[in-house]
Protein backbone atom coordinates (compact mmCIF):
# COMPACT_ATOMS: atom_id res chain seq x y z
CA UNK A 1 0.00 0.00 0.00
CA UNK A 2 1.27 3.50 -1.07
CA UNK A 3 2.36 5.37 1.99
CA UNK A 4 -0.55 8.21 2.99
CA UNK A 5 2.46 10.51 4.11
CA UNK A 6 5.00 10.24 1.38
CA UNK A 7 6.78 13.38 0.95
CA UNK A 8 6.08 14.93 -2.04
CA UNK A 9 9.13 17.18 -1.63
CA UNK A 10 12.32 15.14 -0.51
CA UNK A 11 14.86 16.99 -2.84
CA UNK A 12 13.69 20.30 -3.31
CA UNK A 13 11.64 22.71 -1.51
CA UNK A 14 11.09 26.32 -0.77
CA UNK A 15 11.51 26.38 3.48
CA UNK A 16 14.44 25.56 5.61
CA UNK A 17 13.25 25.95 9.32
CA UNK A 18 9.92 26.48 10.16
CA UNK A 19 10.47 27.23 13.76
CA UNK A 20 11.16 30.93 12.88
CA UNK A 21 7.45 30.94 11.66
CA UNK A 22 5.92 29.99 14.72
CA UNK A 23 4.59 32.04 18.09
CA UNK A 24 7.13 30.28 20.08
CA UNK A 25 10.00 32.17 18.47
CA UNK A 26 11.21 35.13 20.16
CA UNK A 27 13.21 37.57 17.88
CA UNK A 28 16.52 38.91 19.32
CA UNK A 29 14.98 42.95 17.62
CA UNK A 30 12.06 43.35 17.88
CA UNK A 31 11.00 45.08 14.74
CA UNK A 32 9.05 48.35 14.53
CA UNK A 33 8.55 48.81 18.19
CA UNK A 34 11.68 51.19 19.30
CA UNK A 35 9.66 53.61 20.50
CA UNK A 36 7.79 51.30 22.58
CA UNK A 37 10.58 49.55 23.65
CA UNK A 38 12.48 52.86 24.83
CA UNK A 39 9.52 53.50 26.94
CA UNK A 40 9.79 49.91 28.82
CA UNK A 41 13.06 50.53 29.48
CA UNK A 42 12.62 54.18 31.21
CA UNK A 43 9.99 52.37 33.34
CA UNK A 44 12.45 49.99 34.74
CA UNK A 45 15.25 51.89 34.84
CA UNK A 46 15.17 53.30 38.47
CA UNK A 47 15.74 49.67 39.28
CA UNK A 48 19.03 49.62 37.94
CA UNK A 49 20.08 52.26 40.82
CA UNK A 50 17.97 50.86 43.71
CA UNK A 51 15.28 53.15 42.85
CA UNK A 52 11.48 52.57 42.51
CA UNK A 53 10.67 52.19 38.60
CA UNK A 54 7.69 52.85 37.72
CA UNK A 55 4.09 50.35 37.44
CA UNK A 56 3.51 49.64 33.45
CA UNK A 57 0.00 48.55 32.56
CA UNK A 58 1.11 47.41 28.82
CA UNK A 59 -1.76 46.75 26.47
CA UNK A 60 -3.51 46.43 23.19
CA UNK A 61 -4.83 43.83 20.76
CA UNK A 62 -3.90 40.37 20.19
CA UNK A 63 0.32 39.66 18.24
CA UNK A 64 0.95 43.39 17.79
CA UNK A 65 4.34 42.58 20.14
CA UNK A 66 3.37 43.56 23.58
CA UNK A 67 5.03 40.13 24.85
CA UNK A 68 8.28 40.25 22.72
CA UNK A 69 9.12 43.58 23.51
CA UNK A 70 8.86 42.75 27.42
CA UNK A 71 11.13 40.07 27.09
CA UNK A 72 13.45 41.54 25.35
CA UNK A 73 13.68 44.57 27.92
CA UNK A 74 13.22 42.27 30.48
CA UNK A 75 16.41 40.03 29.02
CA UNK A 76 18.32 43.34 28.44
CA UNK A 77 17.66 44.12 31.90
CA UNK A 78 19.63 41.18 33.63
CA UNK A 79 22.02 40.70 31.05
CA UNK A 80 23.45 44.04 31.11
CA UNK A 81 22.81 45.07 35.30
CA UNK A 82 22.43 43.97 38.40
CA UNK A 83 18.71 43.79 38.59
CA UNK A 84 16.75 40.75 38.60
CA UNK A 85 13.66 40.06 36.19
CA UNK A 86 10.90 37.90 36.17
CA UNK A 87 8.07 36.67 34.19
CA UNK A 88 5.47 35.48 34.20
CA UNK A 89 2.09 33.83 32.43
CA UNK A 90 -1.16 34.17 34.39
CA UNK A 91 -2.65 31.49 31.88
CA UNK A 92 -0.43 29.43 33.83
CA UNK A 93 -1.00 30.73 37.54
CA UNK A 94 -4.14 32.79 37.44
CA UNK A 95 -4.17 32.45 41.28
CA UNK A 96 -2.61 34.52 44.17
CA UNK A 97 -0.44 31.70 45.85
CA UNK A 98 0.51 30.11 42.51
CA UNK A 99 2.06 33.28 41.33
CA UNK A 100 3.69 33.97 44.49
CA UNK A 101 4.87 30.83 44.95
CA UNK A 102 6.21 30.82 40.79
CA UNK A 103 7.91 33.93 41.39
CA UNK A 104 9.60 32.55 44.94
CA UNK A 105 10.87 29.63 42.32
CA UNK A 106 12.07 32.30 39.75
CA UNK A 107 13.90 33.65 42.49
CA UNK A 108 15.24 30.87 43.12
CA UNK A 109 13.94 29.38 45.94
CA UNK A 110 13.09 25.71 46.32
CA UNK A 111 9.56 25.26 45.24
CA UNK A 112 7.49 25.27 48.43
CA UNK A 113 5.25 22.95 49.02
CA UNK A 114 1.44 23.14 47.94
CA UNK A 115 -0.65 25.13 50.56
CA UNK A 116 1.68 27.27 52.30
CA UNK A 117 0.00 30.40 53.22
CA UNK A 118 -0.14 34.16 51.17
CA UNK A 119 1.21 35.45 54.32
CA UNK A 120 4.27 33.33 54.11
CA UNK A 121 5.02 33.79 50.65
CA UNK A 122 5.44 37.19 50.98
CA UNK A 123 7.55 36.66 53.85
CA UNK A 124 10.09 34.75 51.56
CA UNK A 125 9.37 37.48 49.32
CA UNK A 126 10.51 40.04 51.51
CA UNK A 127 13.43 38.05 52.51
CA UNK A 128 14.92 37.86 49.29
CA UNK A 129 14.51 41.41 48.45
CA UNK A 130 16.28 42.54 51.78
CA UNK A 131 19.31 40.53 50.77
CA UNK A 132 19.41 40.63 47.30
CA UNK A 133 18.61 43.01 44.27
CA UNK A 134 15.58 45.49 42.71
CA UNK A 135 13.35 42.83 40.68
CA UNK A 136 11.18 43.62 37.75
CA UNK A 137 8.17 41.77 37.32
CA UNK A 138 5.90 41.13 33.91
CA UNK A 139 2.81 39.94 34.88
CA UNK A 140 1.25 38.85 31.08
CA UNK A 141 -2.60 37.95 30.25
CA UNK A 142 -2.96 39.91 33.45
CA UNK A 143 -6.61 40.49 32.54
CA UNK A 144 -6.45 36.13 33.42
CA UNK A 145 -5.64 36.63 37.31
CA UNK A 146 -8.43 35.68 39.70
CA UNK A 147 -7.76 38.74 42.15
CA UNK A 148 -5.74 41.12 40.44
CA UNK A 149 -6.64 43.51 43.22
CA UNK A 150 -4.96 41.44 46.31
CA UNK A 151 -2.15 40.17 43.95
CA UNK A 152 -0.86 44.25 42.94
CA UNK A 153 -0.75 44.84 46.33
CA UNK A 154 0.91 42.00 47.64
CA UNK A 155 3.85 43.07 45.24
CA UNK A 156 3.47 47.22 46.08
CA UNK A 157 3.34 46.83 49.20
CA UNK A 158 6.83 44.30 49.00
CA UNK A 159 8.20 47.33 46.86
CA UNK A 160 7.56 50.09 49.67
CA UNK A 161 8.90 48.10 52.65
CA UNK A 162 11.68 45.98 51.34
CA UNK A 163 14.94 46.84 51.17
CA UNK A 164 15.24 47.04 47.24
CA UNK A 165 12.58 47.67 44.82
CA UNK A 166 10.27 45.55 42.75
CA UNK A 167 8.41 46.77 39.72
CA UNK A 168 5.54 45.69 38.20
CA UNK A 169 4.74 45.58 34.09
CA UNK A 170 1.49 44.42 33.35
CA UNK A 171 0.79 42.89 29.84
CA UNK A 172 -2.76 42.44 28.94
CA UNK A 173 -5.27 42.70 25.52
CA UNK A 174 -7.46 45.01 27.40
CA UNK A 175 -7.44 48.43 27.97
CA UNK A 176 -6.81 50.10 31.34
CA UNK A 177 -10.74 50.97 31.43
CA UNK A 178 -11.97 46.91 31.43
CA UNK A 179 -8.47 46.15 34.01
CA UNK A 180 -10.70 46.17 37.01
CA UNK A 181 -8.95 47.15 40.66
CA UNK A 182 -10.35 48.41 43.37
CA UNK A 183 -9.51 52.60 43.53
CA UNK A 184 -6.90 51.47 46.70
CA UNK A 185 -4.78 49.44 44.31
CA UNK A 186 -4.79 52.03 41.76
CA UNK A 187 -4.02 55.07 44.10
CA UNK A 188 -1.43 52.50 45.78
CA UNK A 189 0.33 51.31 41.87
CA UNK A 190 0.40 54.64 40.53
CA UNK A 191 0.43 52.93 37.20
CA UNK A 192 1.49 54.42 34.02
CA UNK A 193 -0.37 52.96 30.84
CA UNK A 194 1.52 52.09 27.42
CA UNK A 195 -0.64 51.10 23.92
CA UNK A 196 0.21 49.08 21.55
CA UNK A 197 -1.09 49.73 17.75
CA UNK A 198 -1.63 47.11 15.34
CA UNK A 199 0.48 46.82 13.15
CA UNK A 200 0.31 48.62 9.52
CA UNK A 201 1.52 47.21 5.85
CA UNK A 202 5.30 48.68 6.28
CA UNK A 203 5.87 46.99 9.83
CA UNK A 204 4.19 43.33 9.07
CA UNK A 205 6.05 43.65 5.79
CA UNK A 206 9.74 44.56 6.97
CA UNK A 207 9.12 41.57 10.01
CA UNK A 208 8.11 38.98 7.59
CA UNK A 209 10.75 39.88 5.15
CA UNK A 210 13.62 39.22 8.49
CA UNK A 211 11.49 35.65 8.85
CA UNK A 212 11.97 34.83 5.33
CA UNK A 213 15.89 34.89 5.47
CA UNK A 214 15.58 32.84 8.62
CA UNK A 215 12.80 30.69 7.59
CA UNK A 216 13.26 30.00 3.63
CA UNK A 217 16.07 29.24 1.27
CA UNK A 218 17.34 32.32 -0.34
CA UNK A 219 15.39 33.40 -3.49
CA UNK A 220 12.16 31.40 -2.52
CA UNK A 221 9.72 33.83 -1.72
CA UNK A 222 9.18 37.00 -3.78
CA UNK A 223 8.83 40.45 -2.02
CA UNK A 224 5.52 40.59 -4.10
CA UNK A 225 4.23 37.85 -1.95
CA UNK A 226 5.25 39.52 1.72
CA UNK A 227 3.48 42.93 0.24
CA UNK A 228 -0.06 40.82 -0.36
CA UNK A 229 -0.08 39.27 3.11
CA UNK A 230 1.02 42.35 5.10
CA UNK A 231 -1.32 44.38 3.21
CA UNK A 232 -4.36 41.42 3.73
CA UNK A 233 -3.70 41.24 7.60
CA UNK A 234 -3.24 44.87 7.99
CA UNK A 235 -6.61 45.68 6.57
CA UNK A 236 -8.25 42.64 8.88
CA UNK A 237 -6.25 42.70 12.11
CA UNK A 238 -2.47 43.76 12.09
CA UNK A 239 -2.39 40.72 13.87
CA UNK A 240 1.66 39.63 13.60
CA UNK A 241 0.57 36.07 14.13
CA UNK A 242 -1.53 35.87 11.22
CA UNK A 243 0.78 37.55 8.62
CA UNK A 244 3.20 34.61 9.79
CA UNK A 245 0.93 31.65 9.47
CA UNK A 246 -0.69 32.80 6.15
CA UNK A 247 3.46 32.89 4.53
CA UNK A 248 4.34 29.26 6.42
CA UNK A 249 0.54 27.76 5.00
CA UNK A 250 2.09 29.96 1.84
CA UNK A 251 5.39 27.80 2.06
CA UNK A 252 3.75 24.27 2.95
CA UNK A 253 1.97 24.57 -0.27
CA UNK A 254 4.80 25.47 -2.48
CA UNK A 255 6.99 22.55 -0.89
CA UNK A 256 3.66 20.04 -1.32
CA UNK A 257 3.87 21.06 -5.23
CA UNK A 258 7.12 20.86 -5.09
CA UNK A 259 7.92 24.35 -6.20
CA UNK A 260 11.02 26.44 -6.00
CA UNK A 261 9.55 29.75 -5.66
CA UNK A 262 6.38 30.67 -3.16
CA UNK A 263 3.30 32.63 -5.73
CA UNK A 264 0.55 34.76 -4.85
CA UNK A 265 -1.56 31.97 -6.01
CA UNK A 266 -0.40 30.18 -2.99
CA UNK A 267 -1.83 33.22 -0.40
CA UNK A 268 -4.97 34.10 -2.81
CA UNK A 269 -6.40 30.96 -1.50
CA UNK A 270 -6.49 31.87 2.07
CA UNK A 271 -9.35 33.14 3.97
């Protein structure tokens, strides 16, 4: 019996790696973002002196690069200082103690055990900061956490009596108006708000085009092609995300054919 999953496309073929076309690839630039980036880096700054940096709420629509451009700032930040940084995903613990006790293991403190108390999290908490450094903290899908109230301040209220500071950057999809915290909190955080834009035409095609030298062999994929799909998801979304699975879908296709060059008849096609 024929195989069902013969490949079609053993010799030839347009792409080389697809991992730089997924979500779980983190660029070392982000591209199109300086300005946003610049004003990530102010916010955390103060840290880098023992000072209190200021709160970030960072937000705006779905893959427009809120997430990169924290971890890149955030990996900036302990590369090149003494500060500490952290993050982390409230998908993952949406819950006081779980993301008190994830940032205690970030820290690097042995993973307590399950059940220990708020009160002596914070304790560790506190313990660490005294001896140690100024952390910065991301927070992303903040909008996720079950009592974003209690959580913030937990974490101002380590940053105003420990011995070095801790700053907060929130990441979320909404805007500051549907983050809900009690008016304590908010007076408390004094937090600054940054927005993300989608992304236009120019932007989604200049990062695709840095994707394509990564992701395809040279020559492969037209600039023709790249202008259609950043001008499609620009219109739609500006959605980063998108632009990259529409040119790997683009790719599959070519490589199932067994082309040498990705068309526009491969992207007309898409939805």
């Amino acid at each position: 019996m024929q195989s069902v999953f013969q490949d079609s496309n053993s010799s030839g073929g347009v792409l080389r790696s697809e991992t730089y076309l997924t979500t779980n690839y983190e660029p070392e630039e982000p591209v199109g973002r300086d300005s946003e980036i610049q004003r990530i880096v102010d916010a955390v700054q103060p840290l880098t002196h023992r000072k209190s940096p200021e709160n970030l709420l960072v937000y705006g629509p779905a893959g427009v690069g809120k997430t990169t451009c924290v971890k890149h700032v955030f990996d900036r930040l302990e590369e090149e200082t003494r500060a500490k940084s952290v993050y982390i995903n409230a998908w993952q613990y949406n819950t006081r103690p779980s993301l008190l006790t994830e940032l205690l293991i970030q820290l690097g403190y042995p993973a307590p055990r399950k059940g220990k108390p708020v009160d002596e999290l914070l304790s560790k908490l506190r313990e660490w900061l005294d001896k140690n450094r100024g952390v910065a903290v991301a927070i992303d899908e903040f909008d996720q956490l079950q009592e974003k109230t209690e959580i913030i301040y937990d974490l101002q209220m380590l940053n105003e009596e420990a011995e070095n500071p801790l700053g907060i950057v929130m990441v979320s999809n909404q805007p500051p108006s549907k983050v809900h915290l009690d008016p304590r909190s908010q007076s408390r955080l004094n937090c600054q708000t940054l927005q993300f834009n989608s992304y236009n035409a120019p932007q989604l095609q200049e990062i695709l085009k840095k994707r394509v030298k990564q992701a395809f062999k040279p020559g492969t994929v037209p600039d023709e092609v790249l202008e259609a799909i950043a001008e499609q998801v620009a219109e739609n979304s500006g959605d980063c995300r998108v632009a990259l699975e529409k040119l790997l879908r683009a790719g599959r296709k070519a490589d199932k054919k067994g082309l040498s060059e990705v068309s526009l008849d491969h992207i007309r096609a898409e939805p």
